[in-house]
Protein backbone atom coordinates (compact mmCIF):
# COMPACT_ATOMS: atom_id res chain seq x y z
CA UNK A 1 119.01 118.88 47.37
CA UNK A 2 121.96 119.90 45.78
CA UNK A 3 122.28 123.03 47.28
CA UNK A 4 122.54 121.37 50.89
CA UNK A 5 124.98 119.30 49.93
CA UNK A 6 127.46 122.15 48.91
CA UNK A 7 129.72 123.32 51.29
CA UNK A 8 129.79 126.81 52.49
CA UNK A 9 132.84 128.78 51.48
CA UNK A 10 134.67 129.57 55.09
CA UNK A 11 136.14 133.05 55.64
CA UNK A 12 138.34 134.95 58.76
CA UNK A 13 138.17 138.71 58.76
CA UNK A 14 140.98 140.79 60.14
CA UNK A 15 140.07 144.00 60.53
CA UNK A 16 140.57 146.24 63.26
CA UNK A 17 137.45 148.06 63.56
CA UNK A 18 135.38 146.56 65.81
CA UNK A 19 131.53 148.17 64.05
CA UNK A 20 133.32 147.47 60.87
CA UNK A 21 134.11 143.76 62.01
CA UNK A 22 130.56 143.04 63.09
CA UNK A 23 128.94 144.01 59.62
CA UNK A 24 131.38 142.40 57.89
CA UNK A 25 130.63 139.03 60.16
CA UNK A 26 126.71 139.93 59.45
CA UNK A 27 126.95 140.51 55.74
CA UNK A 28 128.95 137.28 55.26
CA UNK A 29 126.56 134.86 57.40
CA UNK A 30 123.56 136.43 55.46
CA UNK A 31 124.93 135.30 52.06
CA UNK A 32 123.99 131.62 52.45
CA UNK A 33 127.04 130.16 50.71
CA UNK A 34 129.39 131.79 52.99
CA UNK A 35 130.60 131.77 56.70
CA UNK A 36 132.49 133.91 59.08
CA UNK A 37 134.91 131.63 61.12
CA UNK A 38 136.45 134.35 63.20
CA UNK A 39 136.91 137.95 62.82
CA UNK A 40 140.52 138.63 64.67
CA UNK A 41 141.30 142.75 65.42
CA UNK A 42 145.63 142.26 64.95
CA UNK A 43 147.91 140.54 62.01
CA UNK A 44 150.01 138.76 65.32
CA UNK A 45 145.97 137.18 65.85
CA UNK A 46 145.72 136.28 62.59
CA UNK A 47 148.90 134.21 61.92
CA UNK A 48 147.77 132.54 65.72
CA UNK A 49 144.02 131.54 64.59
CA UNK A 50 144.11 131.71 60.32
CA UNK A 51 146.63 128.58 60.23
CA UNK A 52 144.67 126.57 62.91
CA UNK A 53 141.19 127.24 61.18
CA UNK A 54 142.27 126.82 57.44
CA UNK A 55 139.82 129.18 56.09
CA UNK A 56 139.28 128.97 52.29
CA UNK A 57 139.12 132.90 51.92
CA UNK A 58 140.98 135.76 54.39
CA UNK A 59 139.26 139.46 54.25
CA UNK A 60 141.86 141.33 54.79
CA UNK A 61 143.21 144.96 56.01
CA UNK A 62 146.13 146.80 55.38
CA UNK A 63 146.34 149.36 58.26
CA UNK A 64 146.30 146.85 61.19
CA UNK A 65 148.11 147.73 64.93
CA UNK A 66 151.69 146.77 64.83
CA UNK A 67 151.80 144.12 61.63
CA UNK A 68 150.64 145.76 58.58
CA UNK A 69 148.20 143.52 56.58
CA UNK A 70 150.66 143.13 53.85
CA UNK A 71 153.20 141.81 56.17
CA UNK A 72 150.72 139.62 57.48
CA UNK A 73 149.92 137.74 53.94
CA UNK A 74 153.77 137.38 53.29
CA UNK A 75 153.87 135.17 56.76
CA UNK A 76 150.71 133.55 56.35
CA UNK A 77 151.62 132.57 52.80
CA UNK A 78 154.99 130.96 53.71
CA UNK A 79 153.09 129.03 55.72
CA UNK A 80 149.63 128.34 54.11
CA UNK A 81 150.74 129.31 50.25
CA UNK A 82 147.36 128.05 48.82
CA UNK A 83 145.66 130.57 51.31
CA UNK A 84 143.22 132.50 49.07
CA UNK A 85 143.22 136.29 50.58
CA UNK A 86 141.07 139.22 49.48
CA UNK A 87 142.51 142.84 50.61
CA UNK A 88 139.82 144.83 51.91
CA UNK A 89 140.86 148.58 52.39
CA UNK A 90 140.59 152.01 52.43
CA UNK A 91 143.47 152.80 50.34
CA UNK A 92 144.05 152.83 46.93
CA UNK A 93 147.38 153.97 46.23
CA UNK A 94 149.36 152.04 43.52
CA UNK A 95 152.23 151.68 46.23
CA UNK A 96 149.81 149.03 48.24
CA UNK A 97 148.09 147.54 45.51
CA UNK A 98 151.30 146.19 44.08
CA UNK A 99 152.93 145.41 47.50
CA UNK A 100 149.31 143.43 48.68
CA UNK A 101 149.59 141.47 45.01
CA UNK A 102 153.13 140.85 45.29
CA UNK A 103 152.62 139.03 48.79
CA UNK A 104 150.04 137.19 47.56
CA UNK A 105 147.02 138.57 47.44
CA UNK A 106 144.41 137.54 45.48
CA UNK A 107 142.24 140.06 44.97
CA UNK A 108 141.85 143.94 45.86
CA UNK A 109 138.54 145.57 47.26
CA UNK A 110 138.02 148.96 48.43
CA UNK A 111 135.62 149.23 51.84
CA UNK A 112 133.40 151.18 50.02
CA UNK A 113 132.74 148.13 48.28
CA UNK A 114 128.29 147.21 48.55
CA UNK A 115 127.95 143.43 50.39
CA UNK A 116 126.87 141.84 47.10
CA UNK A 117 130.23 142.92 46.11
CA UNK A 118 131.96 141.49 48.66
CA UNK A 119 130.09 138.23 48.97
CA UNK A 120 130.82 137.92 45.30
CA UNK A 121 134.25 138.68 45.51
CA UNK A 122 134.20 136.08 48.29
CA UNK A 123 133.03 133.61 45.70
CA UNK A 124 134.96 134.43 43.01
CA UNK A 125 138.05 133.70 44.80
CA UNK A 126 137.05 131.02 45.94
CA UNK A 127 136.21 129.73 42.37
CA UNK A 128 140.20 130.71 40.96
CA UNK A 129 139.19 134.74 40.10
CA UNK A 130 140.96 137.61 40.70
CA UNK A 131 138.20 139.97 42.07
CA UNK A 132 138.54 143.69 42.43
CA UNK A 133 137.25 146.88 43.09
CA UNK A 134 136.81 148.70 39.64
CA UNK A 135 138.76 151.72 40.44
CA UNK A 136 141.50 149.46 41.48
CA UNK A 137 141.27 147.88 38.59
CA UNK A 138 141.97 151.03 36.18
CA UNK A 139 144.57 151.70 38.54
CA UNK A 140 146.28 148.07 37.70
CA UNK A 141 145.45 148.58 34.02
CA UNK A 142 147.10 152.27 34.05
CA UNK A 143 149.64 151.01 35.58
CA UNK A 144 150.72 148.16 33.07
CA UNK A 145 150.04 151.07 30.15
CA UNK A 146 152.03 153.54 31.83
CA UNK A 147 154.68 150.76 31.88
CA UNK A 148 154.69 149.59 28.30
CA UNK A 149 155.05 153.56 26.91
CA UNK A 150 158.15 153.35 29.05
CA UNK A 151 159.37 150.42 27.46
CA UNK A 152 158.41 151.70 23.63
CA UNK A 153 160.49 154.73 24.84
CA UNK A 154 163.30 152.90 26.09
CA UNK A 155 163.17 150.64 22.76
CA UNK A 156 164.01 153.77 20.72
CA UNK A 157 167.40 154.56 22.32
CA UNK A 158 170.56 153.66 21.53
CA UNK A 159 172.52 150.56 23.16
CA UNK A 160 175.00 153.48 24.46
CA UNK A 161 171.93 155.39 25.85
CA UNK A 162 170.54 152.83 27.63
CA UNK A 163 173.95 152.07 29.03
CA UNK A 164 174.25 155.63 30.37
CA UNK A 165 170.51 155.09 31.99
CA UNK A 166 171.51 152.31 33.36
CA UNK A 167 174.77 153.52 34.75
CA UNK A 168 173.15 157.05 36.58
CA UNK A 169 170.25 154.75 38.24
């Protein structure tokens, strides 16, 4: 009884790709716990419908016609800040994964990601996680690495060195 009584965790795709649009619609009405609102193929459709259906979760793409997806979650955000959105992409580069988190993303899969994946990630979201793709991941956790060496480096110079560093940048 329990189970019929909890609410199913609403979701809008925006993704371009028709094929890729349908599965993703299929996959998410299959899980149970989950449903597919509206799948919308353009970030201008998405800041139309995603405010007027208050989804809990937004799948999300970066390389969308005209708005990029990261664009599209700095919009949606100023006006729906508690909007919970999961990036799901073909691209991996540090350069998007940092400009999708700094809009506001929540979380980071890559479309190679299995349904179970993204149905979880759906969930976990949903729940107050940060769900990603585990290459992504490593790339995140590089990242911050890469970035404390930097500052152990930079600890090591003198005040007048780090003045001249400061002054040719």
């Amino acid at each position: 009884m329990t189970a019929m009584l909890t609410r199913k965790k609403s979701v809008i795709v925006v993704e371009d790709d028709v094929r890729l649009q349908q599965q993703l619609i299929k996959i998410l009405d299959a899980a149970g716990d989950i449903t597919c609102l509206a799948a919308v193929s353009s970030a201008e459709e998405a800041l139309e419908k995603i405010p007027r259906y208050q989804p809990d979760v937004v799948l999300m793409d970066i390389n969308l016609p005209g708005i990029s997806g990261i664009d599209c979650i700095r919009e949606l955000k100023k006006k729906l800040p508690r909007l919970e959105v999961v990036m799901l992409t073909a691209y991996e580069e540090e350069d998007n994964i940092f400009r999708a988190l700094k809009e506001g993303a929540s979380g980071y899969l890559l479309k190679s990601s299995t349904p179970g994946d993204i149905c979880n990630a759906i969930r976990d979201v949903y729940s107050g996680g940060a769900p990603f793709s585990s290459h992504i991941a490593r790339k995140v956790a590089q990242y911050f690495r890469v970035e404390r060496e930097i500052e152990d480096d930079n600890e090591k110079l003198a005040p007048r060195e780090k003045e001249v560093l400061k002054l040719l940048a």
